[in-house]
PDB file of N, CA and C in Angstrom:
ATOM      1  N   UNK A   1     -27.644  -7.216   9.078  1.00  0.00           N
ATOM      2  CA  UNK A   1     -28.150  -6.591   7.878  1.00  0.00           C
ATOM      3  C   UNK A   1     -29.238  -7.489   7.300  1.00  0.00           C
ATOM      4  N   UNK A   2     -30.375  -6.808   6.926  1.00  0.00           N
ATOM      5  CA  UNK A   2     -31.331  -7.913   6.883  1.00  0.00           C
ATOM      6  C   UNK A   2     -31.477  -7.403   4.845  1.00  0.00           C
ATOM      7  N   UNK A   3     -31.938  -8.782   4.599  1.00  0.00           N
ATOM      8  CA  UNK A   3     -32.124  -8.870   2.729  1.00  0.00           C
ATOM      9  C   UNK A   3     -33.271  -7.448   2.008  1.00  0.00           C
ATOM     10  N   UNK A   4     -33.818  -6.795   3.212  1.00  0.00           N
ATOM     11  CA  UNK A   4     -33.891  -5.625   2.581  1.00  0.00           C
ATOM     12  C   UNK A   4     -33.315  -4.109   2.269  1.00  0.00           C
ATOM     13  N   UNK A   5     -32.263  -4.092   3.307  1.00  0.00           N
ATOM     14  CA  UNK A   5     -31.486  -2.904   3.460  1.00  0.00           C
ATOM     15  C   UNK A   5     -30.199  -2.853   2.290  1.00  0.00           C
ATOM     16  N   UNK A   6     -30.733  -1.917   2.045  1.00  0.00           N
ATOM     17  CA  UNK A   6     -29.392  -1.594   0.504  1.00  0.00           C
ATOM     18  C   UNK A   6     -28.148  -1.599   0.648  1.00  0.00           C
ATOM     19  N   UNK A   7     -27.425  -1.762  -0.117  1.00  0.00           N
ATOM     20  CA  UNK A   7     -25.990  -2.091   0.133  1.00  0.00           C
ATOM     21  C   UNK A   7     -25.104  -0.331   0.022  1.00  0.00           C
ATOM     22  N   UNK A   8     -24.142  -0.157   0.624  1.00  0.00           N
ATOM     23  CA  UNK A   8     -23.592   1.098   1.477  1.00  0.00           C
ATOM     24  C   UNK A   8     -22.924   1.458   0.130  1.00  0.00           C
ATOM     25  N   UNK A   9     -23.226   2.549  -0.397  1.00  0.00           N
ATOM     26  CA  UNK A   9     -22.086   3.115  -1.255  1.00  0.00           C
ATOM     27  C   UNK A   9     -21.528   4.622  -0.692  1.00  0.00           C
ATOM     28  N   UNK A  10     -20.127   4.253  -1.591  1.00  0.00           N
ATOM     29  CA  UNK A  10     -19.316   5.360  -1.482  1.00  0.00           C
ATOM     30  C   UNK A  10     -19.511   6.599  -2.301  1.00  0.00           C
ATOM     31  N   UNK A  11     -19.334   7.721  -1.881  1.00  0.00           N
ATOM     32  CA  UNK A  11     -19.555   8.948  -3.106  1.00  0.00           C
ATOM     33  C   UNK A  11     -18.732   8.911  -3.811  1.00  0.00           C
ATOM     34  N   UNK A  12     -18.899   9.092  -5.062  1.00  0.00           N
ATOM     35  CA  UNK A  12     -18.299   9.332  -6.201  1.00  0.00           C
ATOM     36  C   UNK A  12     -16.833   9.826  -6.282  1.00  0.00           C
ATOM     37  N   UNK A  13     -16.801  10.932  -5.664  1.00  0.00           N
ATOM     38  CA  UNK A  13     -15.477  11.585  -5.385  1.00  0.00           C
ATOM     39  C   UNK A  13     -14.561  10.811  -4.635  1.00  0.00           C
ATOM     40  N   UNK A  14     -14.978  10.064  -3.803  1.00  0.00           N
ATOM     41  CA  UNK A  14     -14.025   9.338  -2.772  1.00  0.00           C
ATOM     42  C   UNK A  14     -13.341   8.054  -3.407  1.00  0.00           C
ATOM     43  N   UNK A  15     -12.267   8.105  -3.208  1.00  0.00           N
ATOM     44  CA  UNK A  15     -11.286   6.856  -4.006  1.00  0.00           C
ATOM     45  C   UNK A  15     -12.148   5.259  -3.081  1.00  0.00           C
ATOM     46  N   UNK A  16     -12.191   4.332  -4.200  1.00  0.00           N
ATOM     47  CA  UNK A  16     -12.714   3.411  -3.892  1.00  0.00           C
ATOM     48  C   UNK A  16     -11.752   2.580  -2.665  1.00  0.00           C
ATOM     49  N   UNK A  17     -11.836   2.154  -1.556  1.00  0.00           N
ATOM     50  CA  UNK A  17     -11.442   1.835  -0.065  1.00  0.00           C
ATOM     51  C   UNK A  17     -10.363   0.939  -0.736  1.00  0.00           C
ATOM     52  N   UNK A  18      -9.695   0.208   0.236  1.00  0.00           N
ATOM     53  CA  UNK A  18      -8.868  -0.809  -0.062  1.00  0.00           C
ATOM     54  C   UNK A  18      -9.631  -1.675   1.031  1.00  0.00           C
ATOM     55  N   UNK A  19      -9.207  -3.320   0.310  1.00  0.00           N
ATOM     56  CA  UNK A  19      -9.759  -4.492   1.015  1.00  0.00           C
ATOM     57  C   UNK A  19      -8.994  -4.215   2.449  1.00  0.00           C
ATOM     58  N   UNK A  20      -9.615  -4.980   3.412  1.00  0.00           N
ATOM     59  CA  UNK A  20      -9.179  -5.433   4.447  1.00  0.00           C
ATOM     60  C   UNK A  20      -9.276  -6.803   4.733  1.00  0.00           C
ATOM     61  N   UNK A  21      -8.043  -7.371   5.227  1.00  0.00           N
ATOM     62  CA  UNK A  21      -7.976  -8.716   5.391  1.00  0.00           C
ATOM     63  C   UNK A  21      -7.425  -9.093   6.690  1.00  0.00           C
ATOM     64  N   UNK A  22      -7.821 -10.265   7.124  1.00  0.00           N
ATOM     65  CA  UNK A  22      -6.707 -10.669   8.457  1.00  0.00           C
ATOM     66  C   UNK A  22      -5.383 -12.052   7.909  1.00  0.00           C
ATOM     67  N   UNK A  23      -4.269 -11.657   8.208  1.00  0.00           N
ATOM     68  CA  UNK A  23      -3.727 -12.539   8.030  1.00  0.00           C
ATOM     69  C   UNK A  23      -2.660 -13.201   8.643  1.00  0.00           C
ATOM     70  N   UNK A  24      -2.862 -14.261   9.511  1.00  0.00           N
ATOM     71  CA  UNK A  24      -1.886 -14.866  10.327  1.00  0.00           C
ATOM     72  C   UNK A  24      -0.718 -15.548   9.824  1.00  0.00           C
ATOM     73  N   UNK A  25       0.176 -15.067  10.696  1.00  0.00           N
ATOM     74  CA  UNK A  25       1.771 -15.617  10.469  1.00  0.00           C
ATOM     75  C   UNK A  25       1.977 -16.405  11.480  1.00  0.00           C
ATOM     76  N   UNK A  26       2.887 -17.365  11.009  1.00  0.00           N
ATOM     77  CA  UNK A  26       3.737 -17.641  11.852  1.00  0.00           C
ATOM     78  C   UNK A  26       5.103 -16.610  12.546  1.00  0.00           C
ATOM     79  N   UNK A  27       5.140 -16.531  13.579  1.00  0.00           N
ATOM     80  CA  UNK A  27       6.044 -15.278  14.540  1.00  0.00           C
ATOM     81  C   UNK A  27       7.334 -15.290  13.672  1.00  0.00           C
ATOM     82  N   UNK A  28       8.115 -16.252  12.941  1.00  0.00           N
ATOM     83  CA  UNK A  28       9.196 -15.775  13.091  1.00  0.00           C
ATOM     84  C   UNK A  28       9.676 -15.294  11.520  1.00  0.00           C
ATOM     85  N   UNK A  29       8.311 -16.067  10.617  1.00  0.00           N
ATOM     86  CA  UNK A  29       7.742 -15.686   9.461  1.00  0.00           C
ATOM     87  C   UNK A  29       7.828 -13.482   9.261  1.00  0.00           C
ATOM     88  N   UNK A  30       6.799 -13.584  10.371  1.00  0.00           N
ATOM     89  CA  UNK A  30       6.693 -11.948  10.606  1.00  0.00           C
ATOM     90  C   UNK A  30       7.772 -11.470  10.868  1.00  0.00           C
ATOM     91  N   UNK A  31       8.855 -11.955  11.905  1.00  0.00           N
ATOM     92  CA  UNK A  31       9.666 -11.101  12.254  1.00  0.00           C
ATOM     93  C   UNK A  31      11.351 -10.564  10.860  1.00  0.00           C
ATOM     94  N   UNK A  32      10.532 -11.922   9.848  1.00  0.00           N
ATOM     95  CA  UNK A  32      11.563 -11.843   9.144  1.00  0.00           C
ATOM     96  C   UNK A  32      10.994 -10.841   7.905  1.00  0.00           C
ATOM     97  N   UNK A  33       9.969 -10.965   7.917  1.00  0.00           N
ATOM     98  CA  UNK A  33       8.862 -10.373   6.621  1.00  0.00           C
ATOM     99  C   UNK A  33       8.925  -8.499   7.294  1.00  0.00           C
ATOM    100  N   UNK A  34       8.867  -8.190   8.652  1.00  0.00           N
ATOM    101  CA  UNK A  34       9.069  -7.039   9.384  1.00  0.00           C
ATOM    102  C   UNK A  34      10.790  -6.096   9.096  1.00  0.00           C
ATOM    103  N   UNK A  35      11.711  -7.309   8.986  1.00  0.00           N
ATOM    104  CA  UNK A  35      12.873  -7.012   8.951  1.00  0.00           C
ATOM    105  C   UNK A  35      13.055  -6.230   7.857  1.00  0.00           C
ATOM    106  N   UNK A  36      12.864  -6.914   6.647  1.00  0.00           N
ATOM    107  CA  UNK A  36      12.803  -6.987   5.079  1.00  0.00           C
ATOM    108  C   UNK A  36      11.853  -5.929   4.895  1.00  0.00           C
ATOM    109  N   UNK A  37      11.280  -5.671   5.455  1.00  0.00           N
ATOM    110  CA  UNK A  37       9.808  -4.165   5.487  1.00  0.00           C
ATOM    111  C   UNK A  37      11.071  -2.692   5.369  1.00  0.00           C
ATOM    112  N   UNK A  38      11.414  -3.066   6.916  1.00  0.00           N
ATOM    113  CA  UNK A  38      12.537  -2.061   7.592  1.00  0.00           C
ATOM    114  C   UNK A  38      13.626  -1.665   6.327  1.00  0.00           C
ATOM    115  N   UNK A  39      14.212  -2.803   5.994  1.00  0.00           N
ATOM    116  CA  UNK A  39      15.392  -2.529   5.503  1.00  0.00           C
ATOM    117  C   UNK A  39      15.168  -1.724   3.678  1.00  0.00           C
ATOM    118  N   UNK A  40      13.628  -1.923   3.470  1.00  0.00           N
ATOM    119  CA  UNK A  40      13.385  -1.195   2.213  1.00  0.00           C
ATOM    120  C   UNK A  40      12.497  -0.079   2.528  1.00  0.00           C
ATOM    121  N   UNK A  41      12.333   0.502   3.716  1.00  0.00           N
ATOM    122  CA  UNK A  41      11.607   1.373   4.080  1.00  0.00           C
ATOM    123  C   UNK A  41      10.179   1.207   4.024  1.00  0.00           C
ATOM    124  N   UNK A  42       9.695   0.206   3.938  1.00  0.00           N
ATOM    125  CA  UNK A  42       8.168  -0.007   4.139  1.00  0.00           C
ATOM    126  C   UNK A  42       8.000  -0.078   5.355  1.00  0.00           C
ATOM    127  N   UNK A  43       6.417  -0.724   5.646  1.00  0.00           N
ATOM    128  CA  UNK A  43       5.716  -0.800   6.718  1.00  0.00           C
ATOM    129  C   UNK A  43       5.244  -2.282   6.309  1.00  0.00           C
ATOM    130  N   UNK A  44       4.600  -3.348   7.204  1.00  0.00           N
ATOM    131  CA  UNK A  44       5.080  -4.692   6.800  1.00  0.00           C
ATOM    132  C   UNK A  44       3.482  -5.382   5.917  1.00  0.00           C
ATOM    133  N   UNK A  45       3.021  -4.083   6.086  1.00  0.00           N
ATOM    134  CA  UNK A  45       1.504  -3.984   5.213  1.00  0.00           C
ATOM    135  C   UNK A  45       1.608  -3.674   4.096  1.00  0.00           C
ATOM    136  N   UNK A  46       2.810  -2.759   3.399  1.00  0.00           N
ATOM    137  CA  UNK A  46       3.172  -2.161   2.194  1.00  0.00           C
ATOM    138  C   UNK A  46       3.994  -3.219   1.765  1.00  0.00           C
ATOM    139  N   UNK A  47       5.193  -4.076   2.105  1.00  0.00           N
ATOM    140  CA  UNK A  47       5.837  -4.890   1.744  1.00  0.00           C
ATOM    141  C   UNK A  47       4.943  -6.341   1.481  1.00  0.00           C
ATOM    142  N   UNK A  48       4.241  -6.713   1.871  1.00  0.00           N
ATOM    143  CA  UNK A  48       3.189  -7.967   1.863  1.00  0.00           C
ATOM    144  C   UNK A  48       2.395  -7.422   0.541  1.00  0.00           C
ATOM    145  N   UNK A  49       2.004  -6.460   0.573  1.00  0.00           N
ATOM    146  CA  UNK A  49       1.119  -6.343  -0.537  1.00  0.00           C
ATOM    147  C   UNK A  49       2.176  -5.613  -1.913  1.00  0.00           C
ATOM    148  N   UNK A  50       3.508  -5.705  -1.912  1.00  0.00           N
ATOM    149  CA  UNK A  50       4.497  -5.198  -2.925  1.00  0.00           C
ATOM    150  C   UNK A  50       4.833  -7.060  -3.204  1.00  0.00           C
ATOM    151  N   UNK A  51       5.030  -7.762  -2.358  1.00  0.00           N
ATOM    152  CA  UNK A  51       5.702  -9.436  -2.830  1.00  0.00           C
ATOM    153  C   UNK A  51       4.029  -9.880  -3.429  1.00  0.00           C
ATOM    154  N   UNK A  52       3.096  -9.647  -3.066  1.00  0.00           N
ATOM    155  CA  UNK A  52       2.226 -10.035  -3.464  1.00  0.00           C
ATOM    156  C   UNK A  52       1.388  -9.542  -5.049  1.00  0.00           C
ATOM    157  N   UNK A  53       2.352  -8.516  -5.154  1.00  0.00           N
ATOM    158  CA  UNK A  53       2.094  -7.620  -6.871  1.00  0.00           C
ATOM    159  C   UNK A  53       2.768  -8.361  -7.973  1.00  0.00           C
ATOM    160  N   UNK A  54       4.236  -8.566  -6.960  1.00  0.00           N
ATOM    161  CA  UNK A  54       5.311  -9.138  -7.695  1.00  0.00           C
ATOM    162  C   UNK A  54       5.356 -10.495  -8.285  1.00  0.00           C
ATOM    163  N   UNK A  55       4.381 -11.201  -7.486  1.00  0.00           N
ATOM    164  CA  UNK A  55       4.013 -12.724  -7.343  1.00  0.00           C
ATOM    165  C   UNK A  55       2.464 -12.635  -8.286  1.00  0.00           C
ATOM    166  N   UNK A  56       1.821 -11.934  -8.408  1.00  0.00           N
ATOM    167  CA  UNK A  56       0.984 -11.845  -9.317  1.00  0.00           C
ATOM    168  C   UNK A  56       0.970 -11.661 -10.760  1.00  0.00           C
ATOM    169  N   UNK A  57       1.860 -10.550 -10.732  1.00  0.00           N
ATOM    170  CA  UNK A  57       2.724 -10.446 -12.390  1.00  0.00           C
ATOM    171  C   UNK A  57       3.713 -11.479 -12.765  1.00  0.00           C
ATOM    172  N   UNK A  58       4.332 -11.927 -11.916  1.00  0.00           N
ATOM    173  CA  UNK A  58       5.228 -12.920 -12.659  1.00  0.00           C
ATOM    174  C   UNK A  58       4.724 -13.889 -12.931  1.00  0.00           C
ATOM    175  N   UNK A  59       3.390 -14.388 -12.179  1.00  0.00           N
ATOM    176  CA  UNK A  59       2.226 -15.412 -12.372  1.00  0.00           C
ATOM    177  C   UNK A  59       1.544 -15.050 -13.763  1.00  0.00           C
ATOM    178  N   UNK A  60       1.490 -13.795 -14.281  1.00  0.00           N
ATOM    179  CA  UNK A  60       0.740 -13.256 -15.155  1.00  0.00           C
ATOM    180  C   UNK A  60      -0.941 -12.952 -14.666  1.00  0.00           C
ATOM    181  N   UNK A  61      -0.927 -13.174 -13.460  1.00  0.00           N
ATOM    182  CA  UNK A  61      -2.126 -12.643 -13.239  1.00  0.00           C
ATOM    183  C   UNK A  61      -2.772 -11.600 -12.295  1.00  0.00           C
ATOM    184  N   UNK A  62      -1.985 -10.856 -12.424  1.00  0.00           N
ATOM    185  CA  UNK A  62      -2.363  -9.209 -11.878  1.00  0.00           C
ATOM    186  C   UNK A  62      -3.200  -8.892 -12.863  1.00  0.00           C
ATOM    187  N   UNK A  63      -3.984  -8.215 -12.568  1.00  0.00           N
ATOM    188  CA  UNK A  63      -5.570  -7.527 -13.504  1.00  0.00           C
ATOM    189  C   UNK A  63      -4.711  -6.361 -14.001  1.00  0.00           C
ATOM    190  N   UNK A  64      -5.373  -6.190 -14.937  1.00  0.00           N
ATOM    191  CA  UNK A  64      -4.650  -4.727 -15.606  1.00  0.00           C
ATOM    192  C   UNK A  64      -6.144  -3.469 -14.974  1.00  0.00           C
ATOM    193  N   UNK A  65      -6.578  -4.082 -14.284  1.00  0.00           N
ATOM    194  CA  UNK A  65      -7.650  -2.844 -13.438  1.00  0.00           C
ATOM    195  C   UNK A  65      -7.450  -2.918 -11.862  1.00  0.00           C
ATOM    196  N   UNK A  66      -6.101  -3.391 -11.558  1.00  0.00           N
ATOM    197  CA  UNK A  66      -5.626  -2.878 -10.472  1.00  0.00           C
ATOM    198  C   UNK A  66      -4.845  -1.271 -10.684  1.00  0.00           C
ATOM    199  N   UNK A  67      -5.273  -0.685  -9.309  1.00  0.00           N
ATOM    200  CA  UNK A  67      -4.659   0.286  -9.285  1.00  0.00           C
ATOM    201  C   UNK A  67      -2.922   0.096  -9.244  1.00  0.00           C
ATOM    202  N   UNK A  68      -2.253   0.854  -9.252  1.00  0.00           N
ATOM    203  CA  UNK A  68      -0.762   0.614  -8.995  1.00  0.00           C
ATOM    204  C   UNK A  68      -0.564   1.567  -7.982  1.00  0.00           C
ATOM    205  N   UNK A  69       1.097   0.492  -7.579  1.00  0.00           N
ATOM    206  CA  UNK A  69       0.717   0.655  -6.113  1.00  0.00           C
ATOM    207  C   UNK A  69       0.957   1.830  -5.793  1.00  0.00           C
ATOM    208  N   UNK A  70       0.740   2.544  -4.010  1.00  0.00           N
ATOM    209  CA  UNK A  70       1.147   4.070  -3.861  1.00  0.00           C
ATOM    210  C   UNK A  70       2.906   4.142  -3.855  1.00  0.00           C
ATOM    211  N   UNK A  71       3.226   5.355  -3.691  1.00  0.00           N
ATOM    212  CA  UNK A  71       4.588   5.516  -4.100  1.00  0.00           C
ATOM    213  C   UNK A  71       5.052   5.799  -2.710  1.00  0.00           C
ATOM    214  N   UNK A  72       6.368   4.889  -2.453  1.00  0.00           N
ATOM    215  CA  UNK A  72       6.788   5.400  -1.131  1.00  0.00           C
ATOM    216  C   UNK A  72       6.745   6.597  -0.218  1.00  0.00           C
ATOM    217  N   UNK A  73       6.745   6.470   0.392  1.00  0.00           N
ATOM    218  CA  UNK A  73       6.898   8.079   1.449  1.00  0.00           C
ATOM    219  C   UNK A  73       5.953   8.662   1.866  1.00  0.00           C
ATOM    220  N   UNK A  74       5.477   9.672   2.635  1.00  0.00           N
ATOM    221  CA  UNK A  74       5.054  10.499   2.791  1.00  0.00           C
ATOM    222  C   UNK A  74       4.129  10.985   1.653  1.00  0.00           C
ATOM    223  N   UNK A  75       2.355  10.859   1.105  1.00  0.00           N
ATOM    224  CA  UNK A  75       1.924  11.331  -0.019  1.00  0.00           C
ATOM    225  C   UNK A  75       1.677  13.076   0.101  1.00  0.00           C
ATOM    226  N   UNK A  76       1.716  13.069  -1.048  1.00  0.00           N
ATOM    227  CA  UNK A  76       1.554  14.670  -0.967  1.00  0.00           C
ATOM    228  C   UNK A  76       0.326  15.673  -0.369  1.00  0.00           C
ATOM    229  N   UNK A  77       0.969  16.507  -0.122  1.00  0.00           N
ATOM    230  CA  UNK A  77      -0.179  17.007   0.637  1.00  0.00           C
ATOM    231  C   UNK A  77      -1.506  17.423   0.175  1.00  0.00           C
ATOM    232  N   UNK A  78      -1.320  17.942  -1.002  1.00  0.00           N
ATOM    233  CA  UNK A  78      -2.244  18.078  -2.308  1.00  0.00           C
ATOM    234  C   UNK A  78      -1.713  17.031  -3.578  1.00  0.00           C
ATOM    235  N   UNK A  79      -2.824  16.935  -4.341  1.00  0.00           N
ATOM    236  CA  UNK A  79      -3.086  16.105  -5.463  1.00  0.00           C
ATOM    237  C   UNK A  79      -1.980  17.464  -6.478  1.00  0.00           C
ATOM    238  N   UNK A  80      -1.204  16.142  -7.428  1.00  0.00           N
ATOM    239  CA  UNK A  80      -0.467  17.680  -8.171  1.00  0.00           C
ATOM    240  C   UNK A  80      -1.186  18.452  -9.061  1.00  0.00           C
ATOM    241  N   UNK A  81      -1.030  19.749  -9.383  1.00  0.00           N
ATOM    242  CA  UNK A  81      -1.838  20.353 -10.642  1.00  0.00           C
ATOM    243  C   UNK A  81      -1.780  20.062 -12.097  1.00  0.00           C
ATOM    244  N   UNK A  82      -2.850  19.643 -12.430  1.00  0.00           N
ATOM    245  CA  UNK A  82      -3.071  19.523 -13.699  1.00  0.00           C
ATOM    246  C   UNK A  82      -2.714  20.416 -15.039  1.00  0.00           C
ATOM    247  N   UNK A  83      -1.581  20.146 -15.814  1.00  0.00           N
ATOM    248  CA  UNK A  83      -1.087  21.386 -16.463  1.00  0.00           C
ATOM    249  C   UNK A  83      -2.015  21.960 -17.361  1.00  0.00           C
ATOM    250  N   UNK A  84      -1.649  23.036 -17.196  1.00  0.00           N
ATOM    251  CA  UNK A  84      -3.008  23.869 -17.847  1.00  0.00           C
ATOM    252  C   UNK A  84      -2.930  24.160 -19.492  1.00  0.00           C
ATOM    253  N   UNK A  85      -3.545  24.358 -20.162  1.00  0.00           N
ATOM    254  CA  UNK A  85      -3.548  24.483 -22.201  1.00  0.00           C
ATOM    255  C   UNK A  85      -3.321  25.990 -21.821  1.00  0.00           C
ATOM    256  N   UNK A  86      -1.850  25.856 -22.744  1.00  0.00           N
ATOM    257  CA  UNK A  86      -1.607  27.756 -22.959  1.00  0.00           C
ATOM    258  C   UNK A  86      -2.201  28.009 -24.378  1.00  0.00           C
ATOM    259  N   UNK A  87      -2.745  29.076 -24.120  1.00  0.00           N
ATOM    260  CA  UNK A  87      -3.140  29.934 -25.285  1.00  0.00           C
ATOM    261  C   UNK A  87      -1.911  29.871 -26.646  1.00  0.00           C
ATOM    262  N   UNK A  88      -2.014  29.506 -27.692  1.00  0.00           N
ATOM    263  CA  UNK A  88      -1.437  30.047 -28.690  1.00  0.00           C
ATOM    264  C   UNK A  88      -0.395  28.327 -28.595  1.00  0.00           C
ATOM    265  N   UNK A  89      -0.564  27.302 -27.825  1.00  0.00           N
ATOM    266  CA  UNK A  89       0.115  26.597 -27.493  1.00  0.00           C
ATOM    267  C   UNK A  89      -0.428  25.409 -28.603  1.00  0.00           C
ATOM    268  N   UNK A  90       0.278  24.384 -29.518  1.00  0.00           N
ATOM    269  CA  UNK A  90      -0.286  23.657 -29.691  1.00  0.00           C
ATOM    270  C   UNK A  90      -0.479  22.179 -29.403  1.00  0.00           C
ATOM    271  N   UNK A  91      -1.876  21.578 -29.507  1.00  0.00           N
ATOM    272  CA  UNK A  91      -2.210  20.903 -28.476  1.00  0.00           C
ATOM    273  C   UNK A  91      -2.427  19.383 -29.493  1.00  0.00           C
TER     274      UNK A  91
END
C-alpha cells in the first residue's frame, strides 16, 4: 500500500468488523482453555474474549464504547422487530 492510496472503508450499514489477532499458547494452556470453552458451551475464541471482558471490568478498564458481547447460540436469523407506536397509545 503505497502513502497515496486511501484507506478502505466500510459502508455505513455494515457493523463495524471485529479485530483479528494471532495468539500463541502454550499446548496444554489451550487444551485446558478448549476444555473450559466446551464445558460452557463456547468456542475457544468466544471464551478468550469472555475472560478477557471479565479481566477488563474488574480492572475497571473496559471502555464503555465497547460493544457487548454476542449472546450465546445460534444468532437470529433476522434482526428482531422494532415495536411499532400504536395509534391512540401513549408514548
Amino acid at each position: 500500500m503505497t502513502d497515496q492510496t486511501p484507506p478502505r472503508r466500510t459502508p455505513a450499514s455494515r457493523p463495524q468488523q471485529r479485530k483479528q489477532m494471532l495468539l500463541r499458547l502454550d499446548p496444554a494452556v489451550h487444551d485446558a482453555l478448549a476444555r473450559w470453552a466446551s464445558d460452557e458451551l463456547r468456542s475457544a475464541n468466544a471464551q478468550i474474549e469472555f475472560l478477557l471482558r471479565r479481566a477488563l471490568k474488574e480492572a475497571g478498564r473496559l471502555p464503555g464504547s465497547a460493544a457487548p458481547i454476542a449472546r450465546r447460540g445460534r444468532p437470529p436469523k433476522r434482526p428482531p422487530a422494532e415495536p411499532e407506536a400504536r395509534p391512540g397509545a401513549d408514548a
